[in-house]
PDB file of N, CA and C in Angstrom:
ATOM      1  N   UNK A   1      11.618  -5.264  -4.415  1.00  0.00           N
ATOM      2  CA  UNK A   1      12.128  -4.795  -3.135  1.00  0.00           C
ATOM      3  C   UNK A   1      13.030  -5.873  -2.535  1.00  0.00           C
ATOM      4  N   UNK A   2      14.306  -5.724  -1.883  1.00  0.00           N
ATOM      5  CA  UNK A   2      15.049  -6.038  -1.236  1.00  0.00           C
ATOM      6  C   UNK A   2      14.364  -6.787  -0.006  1.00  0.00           C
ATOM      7  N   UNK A   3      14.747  -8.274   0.141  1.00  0.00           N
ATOM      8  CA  UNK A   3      13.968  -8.976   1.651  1.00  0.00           C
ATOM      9  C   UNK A   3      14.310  -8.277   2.843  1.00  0.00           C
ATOM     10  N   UNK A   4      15.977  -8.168   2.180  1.00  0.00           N
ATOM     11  CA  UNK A   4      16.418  -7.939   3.785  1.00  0.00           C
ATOM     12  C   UNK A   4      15.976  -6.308   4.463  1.00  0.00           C
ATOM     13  N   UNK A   5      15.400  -5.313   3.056  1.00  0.00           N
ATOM     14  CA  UNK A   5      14.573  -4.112   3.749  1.00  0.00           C
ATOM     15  C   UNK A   5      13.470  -4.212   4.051  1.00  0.00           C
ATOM     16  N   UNK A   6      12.950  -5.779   4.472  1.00  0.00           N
ATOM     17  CA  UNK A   6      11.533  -5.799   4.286  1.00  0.00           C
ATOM     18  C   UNK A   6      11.510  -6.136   6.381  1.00  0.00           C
ATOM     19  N   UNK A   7      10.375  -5.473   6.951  1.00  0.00           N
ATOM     20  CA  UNK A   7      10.237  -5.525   8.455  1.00  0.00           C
ATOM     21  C   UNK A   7       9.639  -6.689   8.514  1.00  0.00           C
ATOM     22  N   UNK A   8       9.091  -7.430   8.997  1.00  0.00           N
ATOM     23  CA  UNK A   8       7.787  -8.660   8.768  1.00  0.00           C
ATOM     24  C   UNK A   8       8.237  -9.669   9.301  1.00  0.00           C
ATOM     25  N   UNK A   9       7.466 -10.667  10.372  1.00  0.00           N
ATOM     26  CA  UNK A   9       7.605 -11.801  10.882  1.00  0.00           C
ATOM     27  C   UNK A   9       7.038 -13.095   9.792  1.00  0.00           C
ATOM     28  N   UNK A  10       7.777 -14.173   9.743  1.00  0.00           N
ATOM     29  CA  UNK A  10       7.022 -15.077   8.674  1.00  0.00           C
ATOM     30  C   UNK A  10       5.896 -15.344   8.897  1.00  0.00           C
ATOM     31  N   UNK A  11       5.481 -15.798   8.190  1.00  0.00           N
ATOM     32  CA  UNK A  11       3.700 -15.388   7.425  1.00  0.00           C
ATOM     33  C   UNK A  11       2.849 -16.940   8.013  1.00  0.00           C
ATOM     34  N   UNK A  12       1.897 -16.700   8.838  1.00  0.00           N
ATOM     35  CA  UNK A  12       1.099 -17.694   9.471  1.00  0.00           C
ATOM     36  C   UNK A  12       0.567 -17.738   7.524  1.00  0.00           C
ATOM     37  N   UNK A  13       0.406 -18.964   7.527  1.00  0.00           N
ATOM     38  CA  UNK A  13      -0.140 -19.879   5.941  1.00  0.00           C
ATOM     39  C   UNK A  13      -1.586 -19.852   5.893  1.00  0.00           C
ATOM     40  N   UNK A  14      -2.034 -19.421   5.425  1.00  0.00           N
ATOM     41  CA  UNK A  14      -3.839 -19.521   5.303  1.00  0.00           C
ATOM     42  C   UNK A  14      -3.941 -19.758   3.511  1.00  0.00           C
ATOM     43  N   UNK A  15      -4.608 -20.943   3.434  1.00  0.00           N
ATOM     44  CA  UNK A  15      -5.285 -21.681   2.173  1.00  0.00           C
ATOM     45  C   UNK A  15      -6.297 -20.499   1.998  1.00  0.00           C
ATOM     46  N   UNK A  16      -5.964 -20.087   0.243  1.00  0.00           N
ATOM     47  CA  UNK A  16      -6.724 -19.044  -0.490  1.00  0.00           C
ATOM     48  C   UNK A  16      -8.521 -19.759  -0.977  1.00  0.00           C
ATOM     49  N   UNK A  17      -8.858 -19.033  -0.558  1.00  0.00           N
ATOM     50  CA  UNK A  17     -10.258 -19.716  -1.103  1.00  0.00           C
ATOM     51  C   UNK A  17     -11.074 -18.684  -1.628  1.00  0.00           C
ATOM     52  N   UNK A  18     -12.159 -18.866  -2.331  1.00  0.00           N
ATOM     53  CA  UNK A  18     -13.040 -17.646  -2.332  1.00  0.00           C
ATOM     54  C   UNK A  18     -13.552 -17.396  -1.262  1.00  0.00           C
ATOM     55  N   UNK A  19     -13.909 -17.340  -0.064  1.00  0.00           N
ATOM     56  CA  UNK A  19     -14.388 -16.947   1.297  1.00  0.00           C
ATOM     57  C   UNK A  19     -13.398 -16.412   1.484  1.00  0.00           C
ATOM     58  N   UNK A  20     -13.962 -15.244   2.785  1.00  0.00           N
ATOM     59  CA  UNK A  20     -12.666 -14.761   3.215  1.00  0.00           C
ATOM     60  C   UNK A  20     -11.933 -15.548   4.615  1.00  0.00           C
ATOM     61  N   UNK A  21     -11.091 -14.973   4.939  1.00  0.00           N
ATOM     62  CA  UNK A  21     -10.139 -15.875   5.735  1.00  0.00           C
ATOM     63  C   UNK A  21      -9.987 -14.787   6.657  1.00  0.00           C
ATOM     64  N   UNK A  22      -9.485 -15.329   8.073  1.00  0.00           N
ATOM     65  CA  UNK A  22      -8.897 -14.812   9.130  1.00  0.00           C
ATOM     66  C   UNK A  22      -8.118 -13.683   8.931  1.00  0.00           C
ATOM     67  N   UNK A  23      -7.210 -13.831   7.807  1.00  0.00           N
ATOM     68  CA  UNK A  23      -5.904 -12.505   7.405  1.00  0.00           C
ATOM     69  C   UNK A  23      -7.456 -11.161   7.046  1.00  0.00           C
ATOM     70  N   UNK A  24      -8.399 -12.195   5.956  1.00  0.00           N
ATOM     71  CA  UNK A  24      -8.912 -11.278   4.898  1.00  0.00           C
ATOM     72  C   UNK A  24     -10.033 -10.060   6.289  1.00  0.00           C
ATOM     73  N   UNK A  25     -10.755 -10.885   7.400  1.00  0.00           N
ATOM     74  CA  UNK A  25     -11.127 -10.526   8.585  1.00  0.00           C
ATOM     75  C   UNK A  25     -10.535  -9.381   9.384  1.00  0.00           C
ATOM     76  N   UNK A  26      -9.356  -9.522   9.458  1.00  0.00           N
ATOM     77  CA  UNK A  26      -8.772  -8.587  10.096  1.00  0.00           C
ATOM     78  C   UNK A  26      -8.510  -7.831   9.611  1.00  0.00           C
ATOM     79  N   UNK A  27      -7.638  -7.722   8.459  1.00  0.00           N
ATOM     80  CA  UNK A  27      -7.299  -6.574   7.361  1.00  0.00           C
ATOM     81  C   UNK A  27      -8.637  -5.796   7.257  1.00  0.00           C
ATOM     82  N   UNK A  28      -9.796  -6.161   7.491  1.00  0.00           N
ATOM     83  CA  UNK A  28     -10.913  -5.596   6.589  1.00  0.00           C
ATOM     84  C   UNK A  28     -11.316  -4.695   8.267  1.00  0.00           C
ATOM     85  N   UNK A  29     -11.363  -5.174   9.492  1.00  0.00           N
ATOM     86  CA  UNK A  29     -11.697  -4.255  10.569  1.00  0.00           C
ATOM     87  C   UNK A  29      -9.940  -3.344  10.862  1.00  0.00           C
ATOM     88  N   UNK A  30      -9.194  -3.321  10.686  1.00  0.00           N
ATOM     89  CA  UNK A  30      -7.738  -2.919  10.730  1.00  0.00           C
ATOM     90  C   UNK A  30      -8.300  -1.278  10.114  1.00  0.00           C
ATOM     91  N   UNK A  31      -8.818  -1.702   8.689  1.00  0.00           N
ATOM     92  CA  UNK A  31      -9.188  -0.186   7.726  1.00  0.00           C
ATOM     93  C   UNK A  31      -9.851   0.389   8.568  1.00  0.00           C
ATOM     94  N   UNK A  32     -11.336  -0.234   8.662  1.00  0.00           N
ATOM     95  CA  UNK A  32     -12.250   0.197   9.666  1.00  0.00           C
ATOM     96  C   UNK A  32     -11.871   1.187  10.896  1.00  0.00           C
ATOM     97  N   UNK A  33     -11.121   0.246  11.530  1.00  0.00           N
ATOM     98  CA  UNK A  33     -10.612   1.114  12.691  1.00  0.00           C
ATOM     99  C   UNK A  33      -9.906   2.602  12.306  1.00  0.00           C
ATOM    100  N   UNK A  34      -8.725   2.630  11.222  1.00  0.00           N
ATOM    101  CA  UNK A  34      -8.133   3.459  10.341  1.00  0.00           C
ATOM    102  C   UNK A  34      -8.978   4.250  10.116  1.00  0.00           C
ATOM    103  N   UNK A  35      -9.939   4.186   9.459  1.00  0.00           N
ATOM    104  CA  UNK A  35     -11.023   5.189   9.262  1.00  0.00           C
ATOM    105  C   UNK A  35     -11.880   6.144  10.551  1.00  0.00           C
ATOM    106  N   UNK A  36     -12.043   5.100  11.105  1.00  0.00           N
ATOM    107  CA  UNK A  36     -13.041   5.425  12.400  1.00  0.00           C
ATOM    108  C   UNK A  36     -12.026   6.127  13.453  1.00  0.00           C
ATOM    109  N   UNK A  37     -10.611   6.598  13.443  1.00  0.00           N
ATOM    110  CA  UNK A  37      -9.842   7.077  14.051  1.00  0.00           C
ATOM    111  C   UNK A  37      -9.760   8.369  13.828  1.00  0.00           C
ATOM    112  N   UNK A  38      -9.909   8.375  12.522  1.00  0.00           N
ATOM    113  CA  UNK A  38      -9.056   9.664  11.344  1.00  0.00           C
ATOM    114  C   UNK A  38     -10.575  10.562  11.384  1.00  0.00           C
ATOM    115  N   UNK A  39     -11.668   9.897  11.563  1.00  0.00           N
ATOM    116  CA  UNK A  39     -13.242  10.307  11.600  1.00  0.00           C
ATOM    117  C   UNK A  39     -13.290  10.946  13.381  1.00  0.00           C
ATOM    118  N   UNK A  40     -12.953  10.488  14.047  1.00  0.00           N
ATOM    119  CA  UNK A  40     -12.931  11.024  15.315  1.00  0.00           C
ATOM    120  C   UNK A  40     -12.280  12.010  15.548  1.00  0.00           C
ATOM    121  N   UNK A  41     -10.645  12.087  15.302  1.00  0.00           N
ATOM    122  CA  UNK A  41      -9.772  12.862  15.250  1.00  0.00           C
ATOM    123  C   UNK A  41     -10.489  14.043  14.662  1.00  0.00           C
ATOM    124  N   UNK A  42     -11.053  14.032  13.902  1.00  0.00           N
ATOM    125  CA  UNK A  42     -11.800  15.395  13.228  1.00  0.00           C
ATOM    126  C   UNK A  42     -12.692  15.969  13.541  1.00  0.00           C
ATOM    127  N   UNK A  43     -13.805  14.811  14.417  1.00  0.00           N
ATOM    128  CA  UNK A  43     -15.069  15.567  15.462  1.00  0.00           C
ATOM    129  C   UNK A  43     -14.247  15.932  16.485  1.00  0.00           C
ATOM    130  N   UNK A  44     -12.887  15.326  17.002  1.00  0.00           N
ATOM    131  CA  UNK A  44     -12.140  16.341  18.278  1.00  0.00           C
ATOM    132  C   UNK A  44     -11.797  17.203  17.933  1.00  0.00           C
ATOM    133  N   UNK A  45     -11.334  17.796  17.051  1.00  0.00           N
ATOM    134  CA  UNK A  45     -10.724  19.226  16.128  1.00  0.00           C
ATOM    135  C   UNK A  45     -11.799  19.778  16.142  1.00  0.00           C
ATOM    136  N   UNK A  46     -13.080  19.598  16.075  1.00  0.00           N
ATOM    137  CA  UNK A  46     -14.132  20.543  15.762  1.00  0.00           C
ATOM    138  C   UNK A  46     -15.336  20.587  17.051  1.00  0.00           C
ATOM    139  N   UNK A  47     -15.183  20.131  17.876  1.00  0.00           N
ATOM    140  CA  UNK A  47     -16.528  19.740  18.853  1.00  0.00           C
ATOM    141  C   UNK A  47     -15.989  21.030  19.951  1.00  0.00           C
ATOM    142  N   UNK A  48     -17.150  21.651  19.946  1.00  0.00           N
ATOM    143  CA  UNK A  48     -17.103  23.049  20.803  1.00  0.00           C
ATOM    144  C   UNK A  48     -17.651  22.846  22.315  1.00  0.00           C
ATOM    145  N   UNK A  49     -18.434  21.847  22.785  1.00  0.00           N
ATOM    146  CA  UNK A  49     -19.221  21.653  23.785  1.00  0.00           C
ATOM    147  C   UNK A  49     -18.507  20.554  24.569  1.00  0.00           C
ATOM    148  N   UNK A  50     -17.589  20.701  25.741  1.00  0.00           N
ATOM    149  CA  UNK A  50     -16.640  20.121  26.500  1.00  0.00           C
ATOM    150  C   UNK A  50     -16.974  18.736  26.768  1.00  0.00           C
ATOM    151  N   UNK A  51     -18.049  18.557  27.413  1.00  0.00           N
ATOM    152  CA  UNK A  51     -18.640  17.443  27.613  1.00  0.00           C
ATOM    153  C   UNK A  51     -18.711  16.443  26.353  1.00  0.00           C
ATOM    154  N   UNK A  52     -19.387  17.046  25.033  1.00  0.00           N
ATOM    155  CA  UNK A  52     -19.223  16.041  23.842  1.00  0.00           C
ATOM    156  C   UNK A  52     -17.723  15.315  23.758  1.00  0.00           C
ATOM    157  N   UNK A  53     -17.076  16.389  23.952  1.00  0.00           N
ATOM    158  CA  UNK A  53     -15.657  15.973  23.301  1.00  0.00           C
ATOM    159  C   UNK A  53     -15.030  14.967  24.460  1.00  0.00           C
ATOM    160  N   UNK A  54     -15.189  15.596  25.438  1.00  0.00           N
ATOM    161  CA  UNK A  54     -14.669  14.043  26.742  1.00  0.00           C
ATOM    162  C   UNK A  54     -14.719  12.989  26.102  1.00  0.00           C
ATOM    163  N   UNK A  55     -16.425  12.898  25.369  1.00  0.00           N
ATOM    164  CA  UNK A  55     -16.926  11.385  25.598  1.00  0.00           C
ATOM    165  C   UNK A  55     -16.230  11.060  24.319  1.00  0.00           C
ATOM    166  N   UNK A  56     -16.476  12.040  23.073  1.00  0.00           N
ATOM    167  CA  UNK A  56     -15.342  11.292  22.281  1.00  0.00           C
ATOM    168  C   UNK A  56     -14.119  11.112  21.957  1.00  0.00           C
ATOM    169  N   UNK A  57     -13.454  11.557  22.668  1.00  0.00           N
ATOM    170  CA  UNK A  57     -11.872  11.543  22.922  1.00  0.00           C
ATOM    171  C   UNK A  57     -11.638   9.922  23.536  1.00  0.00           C
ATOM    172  N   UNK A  58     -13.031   9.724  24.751  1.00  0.00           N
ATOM    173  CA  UNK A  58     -13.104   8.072  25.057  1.00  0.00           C
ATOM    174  C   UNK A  58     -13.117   7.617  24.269  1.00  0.00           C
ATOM    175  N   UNK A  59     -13.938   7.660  23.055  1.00  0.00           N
ATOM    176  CA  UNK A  59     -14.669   6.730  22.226  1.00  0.00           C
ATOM    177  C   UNK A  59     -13.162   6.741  20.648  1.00  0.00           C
ATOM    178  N   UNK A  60     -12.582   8.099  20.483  1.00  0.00           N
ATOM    179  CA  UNK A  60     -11.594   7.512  19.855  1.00  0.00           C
ATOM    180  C   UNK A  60     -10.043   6.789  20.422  1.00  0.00           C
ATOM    181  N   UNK A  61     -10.332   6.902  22.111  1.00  0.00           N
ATOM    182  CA  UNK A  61      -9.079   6.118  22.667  1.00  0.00           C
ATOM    183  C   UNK A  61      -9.418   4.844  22.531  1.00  0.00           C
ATOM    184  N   UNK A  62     -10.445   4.427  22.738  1.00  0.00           N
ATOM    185  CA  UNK A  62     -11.117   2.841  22.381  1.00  0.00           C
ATOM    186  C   UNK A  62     -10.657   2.634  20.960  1.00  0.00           C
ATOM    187  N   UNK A  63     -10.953   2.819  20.372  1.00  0.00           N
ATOM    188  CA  UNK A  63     -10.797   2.665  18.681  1.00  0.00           C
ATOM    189  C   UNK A  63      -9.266   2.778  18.455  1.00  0.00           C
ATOM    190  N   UNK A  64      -8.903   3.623  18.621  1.00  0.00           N
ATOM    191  CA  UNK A  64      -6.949   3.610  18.632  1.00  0.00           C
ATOM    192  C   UNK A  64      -6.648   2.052  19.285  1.00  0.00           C
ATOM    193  N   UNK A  65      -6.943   2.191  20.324  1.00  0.00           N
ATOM    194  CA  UNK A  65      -6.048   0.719  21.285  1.00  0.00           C
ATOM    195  C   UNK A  65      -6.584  -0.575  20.284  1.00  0.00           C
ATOM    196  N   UNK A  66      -8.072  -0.074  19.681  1.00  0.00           N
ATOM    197  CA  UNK A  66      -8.253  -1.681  19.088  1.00  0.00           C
ATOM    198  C   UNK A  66      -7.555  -1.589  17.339  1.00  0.00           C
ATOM    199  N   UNK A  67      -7.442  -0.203  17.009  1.00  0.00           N
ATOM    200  CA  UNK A  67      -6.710  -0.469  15.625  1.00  0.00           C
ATOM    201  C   UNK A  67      -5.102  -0.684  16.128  1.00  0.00           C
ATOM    202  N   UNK A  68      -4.379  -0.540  17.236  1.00  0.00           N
ATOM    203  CA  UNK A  68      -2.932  -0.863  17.758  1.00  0.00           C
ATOM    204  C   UNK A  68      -3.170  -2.526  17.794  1.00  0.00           C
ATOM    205  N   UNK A  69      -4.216  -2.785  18.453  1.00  0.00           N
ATOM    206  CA  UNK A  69      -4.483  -4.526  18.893  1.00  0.00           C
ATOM    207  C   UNK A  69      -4.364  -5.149  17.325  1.00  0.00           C
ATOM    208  N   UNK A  70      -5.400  -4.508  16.748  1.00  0.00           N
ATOM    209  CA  UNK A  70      -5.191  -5.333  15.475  1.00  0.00           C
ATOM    210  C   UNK A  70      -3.974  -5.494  14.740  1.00  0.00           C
ATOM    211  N   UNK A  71      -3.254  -4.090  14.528  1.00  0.00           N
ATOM    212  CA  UNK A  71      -2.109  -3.890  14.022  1.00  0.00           C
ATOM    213  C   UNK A  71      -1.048  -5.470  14.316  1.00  0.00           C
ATOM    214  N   UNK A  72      -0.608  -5.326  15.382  1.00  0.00           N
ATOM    215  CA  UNK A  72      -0.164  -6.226  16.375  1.00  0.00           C
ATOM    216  C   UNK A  72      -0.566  -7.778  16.118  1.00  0.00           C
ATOM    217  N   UNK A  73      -2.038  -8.016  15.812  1.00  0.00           N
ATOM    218  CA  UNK A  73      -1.951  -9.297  15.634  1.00  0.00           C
ATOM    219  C   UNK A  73      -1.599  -9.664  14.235  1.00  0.00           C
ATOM    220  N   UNK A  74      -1.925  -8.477  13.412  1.00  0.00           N
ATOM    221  CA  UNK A  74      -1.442  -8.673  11.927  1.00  0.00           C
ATOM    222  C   UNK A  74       0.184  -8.837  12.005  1.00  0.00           C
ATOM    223  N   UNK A  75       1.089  -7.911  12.368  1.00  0.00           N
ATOM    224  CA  UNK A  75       2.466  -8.087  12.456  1.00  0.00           C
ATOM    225  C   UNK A  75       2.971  -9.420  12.941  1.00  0.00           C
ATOM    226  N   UNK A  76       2.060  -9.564  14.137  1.00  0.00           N
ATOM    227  CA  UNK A  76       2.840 -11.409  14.478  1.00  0.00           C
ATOM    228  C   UNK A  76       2.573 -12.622  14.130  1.00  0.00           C
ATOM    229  N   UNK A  77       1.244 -12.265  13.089  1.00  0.00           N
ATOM    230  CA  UNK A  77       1.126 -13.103  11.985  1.00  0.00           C
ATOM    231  C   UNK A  77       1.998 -13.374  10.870  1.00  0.00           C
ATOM    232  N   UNK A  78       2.669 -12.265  10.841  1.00  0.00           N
ATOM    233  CA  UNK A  78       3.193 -12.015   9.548  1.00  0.00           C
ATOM    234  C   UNK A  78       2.726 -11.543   8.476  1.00  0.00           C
ATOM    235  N   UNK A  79       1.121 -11.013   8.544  1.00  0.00           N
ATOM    236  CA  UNK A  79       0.111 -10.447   7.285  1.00  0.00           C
ATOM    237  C   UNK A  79       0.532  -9.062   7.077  1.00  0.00           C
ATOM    238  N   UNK A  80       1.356  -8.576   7.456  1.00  0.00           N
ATOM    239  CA  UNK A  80       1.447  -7.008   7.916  1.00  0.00           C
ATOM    240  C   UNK A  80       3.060  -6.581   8.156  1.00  0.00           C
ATOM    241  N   UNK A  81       3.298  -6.096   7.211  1.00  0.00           N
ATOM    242  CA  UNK A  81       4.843  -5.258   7.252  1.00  0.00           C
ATOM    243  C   UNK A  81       5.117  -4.284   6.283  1.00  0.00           C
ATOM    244  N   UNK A  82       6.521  -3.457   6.431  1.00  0.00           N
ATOM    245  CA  UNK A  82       6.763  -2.884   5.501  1.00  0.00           C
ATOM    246  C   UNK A  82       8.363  -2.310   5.502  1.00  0.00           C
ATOM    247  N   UNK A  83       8.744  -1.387   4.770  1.00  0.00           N
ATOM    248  CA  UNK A  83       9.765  -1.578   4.064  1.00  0.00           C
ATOM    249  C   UNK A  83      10.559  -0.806   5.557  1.00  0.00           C
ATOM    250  N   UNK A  84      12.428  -1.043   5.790  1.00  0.00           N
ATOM    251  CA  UNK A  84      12.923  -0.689   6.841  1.00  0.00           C
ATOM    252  C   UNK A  84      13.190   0.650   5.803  1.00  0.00           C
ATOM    253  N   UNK A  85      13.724   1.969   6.563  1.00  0.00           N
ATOM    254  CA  UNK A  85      14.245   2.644   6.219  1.00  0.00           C
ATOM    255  C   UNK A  85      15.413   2.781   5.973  1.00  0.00           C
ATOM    256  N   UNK A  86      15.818   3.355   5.118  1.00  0.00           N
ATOM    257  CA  UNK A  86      17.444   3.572   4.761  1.00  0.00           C
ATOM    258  C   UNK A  86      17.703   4.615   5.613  1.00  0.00           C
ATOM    259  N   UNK A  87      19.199   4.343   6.489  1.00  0.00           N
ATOM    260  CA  UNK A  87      19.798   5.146   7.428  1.00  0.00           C
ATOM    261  C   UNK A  87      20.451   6.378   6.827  1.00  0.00           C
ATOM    262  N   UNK A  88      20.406   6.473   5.598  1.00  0.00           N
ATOM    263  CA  UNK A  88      21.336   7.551   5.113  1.00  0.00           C
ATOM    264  C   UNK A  88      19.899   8.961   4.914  1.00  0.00           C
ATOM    265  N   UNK A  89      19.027   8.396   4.516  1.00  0.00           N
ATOM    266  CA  UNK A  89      18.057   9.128   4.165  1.00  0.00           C
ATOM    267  C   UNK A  89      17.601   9.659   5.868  1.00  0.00           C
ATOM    268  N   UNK A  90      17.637   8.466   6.672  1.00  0.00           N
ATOM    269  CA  UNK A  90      16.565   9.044   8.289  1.00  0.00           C
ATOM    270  C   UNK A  90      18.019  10.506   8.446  1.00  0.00           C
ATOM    271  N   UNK A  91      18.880   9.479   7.984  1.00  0.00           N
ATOM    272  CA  UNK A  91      20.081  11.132   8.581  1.00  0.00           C
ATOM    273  C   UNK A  91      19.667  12.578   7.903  1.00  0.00           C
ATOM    274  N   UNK A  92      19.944  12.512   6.744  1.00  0.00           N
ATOM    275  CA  UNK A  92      19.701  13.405   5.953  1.00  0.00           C
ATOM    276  C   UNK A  92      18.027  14.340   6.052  1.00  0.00           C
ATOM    277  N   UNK A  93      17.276  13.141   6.678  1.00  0.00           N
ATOM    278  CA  UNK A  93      16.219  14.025   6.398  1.00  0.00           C
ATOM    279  C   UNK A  93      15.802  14.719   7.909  1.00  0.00           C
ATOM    280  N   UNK A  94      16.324  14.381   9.209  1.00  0.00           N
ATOM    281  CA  UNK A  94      17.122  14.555  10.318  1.00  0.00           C
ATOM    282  C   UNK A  94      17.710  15.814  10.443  1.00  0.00           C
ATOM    283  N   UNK A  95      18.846  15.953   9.586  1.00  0.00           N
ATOM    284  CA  UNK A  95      19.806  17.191   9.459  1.00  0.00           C
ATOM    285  C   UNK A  95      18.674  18.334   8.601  1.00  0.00           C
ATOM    286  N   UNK A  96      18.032  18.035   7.652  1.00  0.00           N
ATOM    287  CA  UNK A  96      17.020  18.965   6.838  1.00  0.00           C
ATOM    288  C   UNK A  96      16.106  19.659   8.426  1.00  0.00           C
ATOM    289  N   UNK A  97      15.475  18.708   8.464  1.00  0.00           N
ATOM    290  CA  UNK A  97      14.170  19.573   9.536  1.00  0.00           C
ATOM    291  C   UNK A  97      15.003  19.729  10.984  1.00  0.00           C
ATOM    292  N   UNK A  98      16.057  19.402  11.156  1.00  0.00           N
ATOM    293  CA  UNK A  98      16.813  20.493  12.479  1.00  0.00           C
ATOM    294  C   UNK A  98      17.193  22.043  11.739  1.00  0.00           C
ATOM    295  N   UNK A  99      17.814  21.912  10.512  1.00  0.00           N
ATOM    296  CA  UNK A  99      17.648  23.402   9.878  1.00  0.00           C
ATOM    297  C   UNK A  99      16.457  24.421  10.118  1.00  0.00           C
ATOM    298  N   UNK A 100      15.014  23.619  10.049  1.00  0.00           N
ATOM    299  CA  UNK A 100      13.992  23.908  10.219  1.00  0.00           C
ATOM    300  C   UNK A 100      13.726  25.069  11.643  1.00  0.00           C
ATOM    301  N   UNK A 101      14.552  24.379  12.985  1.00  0.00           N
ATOM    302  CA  UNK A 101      14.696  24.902  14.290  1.00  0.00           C
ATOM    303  C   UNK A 101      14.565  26.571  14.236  1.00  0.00           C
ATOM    304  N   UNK A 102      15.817  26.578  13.779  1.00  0.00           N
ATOM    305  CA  UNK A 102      16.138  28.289  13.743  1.00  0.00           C
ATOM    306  C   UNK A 102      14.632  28.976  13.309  1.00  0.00           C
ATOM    307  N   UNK A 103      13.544  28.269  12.631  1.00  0.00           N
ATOM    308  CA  UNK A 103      12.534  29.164  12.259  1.00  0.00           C
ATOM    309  C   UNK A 103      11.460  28.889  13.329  1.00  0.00           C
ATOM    310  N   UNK A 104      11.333  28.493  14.581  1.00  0.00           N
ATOM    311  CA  UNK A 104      10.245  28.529  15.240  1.00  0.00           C
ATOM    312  C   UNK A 104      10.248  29.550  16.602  1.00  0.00           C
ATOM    313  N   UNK A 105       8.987  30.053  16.759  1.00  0.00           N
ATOM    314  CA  UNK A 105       8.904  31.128  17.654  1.00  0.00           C
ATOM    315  C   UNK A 105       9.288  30.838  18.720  1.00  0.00           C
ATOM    316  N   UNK A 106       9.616  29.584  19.182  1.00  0.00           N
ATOM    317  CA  UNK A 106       9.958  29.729  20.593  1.00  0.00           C
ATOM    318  C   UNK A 106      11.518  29.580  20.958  1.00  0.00           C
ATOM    319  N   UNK A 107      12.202  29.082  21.746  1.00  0.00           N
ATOM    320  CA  UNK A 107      13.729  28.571  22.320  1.00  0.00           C
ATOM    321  C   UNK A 107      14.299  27.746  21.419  1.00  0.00           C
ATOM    322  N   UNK A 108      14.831  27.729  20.604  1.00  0.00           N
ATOM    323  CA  UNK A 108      14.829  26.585  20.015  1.00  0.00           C
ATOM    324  C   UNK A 108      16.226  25.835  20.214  1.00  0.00           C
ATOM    325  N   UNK A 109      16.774  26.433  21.073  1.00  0.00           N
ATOM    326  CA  UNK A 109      18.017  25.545  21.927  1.00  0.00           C
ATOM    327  C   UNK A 109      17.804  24.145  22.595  1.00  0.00           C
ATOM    328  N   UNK A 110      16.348  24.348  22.793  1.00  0.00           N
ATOM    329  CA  UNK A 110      16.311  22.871  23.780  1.00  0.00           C
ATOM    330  C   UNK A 110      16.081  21.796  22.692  1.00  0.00           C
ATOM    331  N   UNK A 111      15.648  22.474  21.458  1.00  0.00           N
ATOM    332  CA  UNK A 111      15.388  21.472  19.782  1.00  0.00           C
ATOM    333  C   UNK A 111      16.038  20.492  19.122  1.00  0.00           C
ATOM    334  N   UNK A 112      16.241  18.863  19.653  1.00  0.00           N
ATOM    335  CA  UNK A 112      17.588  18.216  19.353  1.00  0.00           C
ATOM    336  C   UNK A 112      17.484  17.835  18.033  1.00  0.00           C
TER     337      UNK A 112
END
């Protein structure tokens, strides 16, 4: 891969050891959170009893803000990036799903 398509702040240095490390720490609650989001998201899709779902709609806004927090400290570490997109493709694939417009039931004039 190309550096210059690569997103990423330079890389805080952590000595490899067999223990894990600060990067290896975070990466490992980062998933966690990932998981525990995608696990909530699915008891909100399915929870019939209003009150349950309040409390976990709290309980997955907590978990979002701390997998964003983590995200965040990984990126300004530098442990955490990925590839920029190519502008020809965001166009192209842009112009594809505005084609898309004309097929939805509602106005689709206001559809930029």
């Amino acid at each position: 891969m190309n550096q210059q398509n690569k997103i990423q702040n330079p890389a805080v240095k952590i000595q490899k050891t067999k223990e894990m490390n600060d990067r290896d720490f975070i990466n490992d609650m980062l998933a966690t959170e990932k998981y525990m989001t995608s696990a909530y998201s699915t008891a909100l899709n399915e929870a019939s009893y209003s009150d349950l779902y309040q409390d976990v709609l709290a309980i997955f806004n907590e978990t979002q803000n701390c997998q964003r927090e983590l995200f965040e400290i990984m990126f300004s570490k530098g442990w955490y990036g990925f590839e920029a997109a190519d502008g020809q493709k965001l166009q192209q694939s842009h112009q594809q799903f505005q084609g898309y417009s004309n097929q939805f039931p509602y106005n689709h004039s206001n559809v930029q």
